[in-house]
Protein backbone atom coordinates (compact mmCIF):
# COMPACT_ATOMS: atom_id res chain seq x y z
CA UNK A 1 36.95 -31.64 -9.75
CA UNK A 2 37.54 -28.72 -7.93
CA UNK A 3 41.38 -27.02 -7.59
CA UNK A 4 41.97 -24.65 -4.52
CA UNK A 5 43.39 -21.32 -6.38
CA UNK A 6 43.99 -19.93 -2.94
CA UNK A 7 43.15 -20.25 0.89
CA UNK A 8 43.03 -17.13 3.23
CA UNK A 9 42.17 -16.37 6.77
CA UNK A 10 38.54 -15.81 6.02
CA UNK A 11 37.99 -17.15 2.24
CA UNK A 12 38.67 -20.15 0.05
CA UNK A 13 39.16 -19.33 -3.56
CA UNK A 14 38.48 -22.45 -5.67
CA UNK A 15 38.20 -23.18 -9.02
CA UNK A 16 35.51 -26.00 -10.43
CA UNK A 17 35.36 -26.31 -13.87
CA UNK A 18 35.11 -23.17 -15.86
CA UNK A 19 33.54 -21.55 -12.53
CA UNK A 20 35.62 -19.68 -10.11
CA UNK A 21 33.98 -18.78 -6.67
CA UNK A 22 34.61 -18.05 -3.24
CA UNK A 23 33.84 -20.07 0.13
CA UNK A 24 33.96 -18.92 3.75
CA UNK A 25 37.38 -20.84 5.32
CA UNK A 26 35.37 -20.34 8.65
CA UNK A 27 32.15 -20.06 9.03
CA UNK A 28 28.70 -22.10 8.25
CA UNK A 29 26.97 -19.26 6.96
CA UNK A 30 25.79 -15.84 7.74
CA UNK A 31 23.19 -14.22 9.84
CA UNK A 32 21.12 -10.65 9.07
CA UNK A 33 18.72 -9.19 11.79
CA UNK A 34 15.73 -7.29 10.74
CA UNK A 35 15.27 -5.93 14.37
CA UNK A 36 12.23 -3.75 14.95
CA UNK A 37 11.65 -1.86 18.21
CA UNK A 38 8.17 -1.94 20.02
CA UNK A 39 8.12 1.94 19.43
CA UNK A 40 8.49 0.84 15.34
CA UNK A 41 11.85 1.93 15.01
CA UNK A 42 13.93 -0.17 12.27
CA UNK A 43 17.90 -0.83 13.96
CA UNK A 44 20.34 -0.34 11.08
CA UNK A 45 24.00 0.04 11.20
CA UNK A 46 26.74 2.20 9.17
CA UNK A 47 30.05 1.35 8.88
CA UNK A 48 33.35 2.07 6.43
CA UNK A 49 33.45 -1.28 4.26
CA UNK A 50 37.18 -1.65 2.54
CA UNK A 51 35.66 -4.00 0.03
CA UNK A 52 33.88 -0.79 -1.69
CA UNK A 53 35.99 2.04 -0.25
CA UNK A 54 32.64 3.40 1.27
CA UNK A 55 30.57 3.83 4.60
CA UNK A 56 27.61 1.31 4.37
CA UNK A 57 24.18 0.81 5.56
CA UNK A 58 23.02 -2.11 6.74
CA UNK A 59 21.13 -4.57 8.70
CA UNK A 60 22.77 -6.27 11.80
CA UNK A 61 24.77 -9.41 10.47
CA UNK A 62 27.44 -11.94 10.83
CA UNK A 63 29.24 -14.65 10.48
CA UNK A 64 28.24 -18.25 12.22
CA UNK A 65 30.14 -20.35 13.72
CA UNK A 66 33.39 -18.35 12.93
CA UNK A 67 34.65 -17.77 16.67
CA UNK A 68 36.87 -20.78 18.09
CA UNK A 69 34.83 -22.64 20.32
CA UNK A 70 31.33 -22.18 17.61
CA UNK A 71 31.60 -25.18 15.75
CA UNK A 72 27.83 -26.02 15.34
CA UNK A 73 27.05 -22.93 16.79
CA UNK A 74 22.55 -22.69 15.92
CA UNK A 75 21.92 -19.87 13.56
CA UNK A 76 19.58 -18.20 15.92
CA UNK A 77 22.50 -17.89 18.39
CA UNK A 78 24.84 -16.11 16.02
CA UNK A 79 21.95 -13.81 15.40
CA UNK A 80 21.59 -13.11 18.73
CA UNK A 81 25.47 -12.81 19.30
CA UNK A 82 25.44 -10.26 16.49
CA UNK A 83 22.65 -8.36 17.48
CA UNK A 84 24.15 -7.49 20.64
CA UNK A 85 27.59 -6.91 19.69
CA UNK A 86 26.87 -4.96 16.79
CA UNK A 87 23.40 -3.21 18.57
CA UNK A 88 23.60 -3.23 22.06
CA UNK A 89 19.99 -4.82 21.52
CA UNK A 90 18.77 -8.20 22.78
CA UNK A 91 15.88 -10.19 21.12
CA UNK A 92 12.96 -11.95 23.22
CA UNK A 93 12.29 -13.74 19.72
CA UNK A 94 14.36 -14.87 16.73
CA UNK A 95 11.98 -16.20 13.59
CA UNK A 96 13.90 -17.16 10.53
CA UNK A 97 11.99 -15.25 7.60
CA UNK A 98 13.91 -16.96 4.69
CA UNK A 99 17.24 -17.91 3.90
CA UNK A 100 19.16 -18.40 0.26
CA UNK A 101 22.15 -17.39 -1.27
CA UNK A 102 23.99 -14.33 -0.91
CA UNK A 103 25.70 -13.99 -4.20
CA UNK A 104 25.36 -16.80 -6.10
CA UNK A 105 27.46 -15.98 -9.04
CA UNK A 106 30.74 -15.01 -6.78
CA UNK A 107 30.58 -17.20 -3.82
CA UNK A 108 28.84 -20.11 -1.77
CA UNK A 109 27.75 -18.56 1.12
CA UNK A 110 24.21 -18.83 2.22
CA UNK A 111 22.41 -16.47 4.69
CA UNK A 112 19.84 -16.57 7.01
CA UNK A 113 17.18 -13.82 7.51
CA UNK A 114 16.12 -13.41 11.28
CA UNK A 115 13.51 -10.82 12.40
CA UNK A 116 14.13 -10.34 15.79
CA UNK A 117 11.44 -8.64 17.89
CA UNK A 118 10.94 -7.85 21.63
CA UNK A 119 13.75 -5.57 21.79
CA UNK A 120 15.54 -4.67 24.95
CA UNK A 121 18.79 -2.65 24.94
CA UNK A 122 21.50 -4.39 27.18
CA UNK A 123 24.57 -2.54 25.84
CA UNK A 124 26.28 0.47 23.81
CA UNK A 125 26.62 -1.97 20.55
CA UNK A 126 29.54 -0.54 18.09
CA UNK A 127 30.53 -3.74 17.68
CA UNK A 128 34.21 -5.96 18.50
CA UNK A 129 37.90 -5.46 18.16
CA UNK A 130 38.63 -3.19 15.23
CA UNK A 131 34.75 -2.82 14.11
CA UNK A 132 33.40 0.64 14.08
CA UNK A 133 29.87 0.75 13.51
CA UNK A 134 27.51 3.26 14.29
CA UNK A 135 23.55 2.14 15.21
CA UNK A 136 20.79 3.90 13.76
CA UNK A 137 17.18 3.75 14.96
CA UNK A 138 14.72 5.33 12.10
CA UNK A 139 11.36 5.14 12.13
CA UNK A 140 9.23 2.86 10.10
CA UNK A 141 7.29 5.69 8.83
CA UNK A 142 9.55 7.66 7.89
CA UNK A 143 12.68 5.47 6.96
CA UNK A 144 12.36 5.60 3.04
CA UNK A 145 13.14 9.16 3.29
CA UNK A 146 15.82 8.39 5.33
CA UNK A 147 17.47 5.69 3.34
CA UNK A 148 16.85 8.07 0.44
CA UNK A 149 19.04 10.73 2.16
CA UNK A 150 21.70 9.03 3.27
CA UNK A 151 22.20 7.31 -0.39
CA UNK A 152 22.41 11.26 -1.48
CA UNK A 153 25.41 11.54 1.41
CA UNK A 154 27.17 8.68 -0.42
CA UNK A 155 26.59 6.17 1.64
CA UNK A 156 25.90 2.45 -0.20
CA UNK A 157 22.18 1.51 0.92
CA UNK A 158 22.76 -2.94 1.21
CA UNK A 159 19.83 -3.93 -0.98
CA UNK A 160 19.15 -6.50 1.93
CA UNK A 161 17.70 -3.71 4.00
CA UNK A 162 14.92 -3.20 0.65
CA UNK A 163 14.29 -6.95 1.15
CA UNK A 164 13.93 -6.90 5.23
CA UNK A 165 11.92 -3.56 4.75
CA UNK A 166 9.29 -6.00 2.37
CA UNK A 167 9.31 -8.79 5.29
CA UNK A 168 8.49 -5.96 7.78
CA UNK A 169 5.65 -4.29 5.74
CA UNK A 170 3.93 -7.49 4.49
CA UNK A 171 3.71 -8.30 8.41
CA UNK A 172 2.00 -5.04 9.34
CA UNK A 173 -0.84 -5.54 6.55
């Protein structure tokens, strides 16, 4: 039986058994975009997470179906939504490349891995209301380096972007 411990904005707090986990109170699930540029630049973004009191790097990502109005919202369209909010890139193509949980032990939320290719750039990007999220384009050749110095700066590398990296390389060989 589960027992709701508490219920937020954005998260559910429950309690089955001797387990204790968290569930989105809004959305379906979540969406991260491996977006590469024709030119082979990877699209990351950096922004100041509260959750670890640090700047972050990351891919794309968001929530789906979490605006009114989104019920049922496809997962491919959230990606897309994201994308551009958070980018200022659109995608001529959206291919899931997996999909599984994102933290298993703490809560039940399930992402979706998109690479999106075909790039065009339609806006600024930065992202919505309070978000504050600068866009980084690195190159493919030279973005373990990269990642490498920025970690050194103190900002917290998202293991996703490791993962997306893998998708991205086993493609080009």
């Amino acid at each position: 039986m589960n027992t709701v411990l508490h219920k937020g904005r954005f998260l559910t707090l429950i309690k089955e058994g001797h387990w204790e986990y968290a569930e989105r109170a809004n959305a379906t699930g979540a969406a991260i975009i491996v977006a590469v540029t024709d030119e082979r630049t990877v699209v990351l973004v950096e922004q100041y997470r509260i959750p670890v009191h640090a700047r972050t790097l990351e891919f794309p990502a968001g929530l789906i179906g979490d605006e009114p109005g989104q019920n049922g919202e496809a997962h491919a369209d959230a990606a897309r939504r994201e994308l551009i909010e958070e980018t200022g890139f659109d995608a001529e193509r959206m291919d899931i490349l997996t999909h599984g949980p994102a933290c298993s032990g703490l809560g039940s939320e399930v992402v979706t891995l998109f690479r999106a290719s075909g790039l065009r750039r339609v806006g600024n990007g930065g992202g919505v209301d309070k978000e504050d999220i600068t866009v980084h384009e690195v190159p493919l050749d030279g973005v373990d380096a990269w990642l490498e110095a920025k970690g050194k700066d103190g900002v917290l590398v998202d293991p996703k972007v490791y993962a997306g990296l893998y998708f991205i390389q086993r493609a080009a060989t």
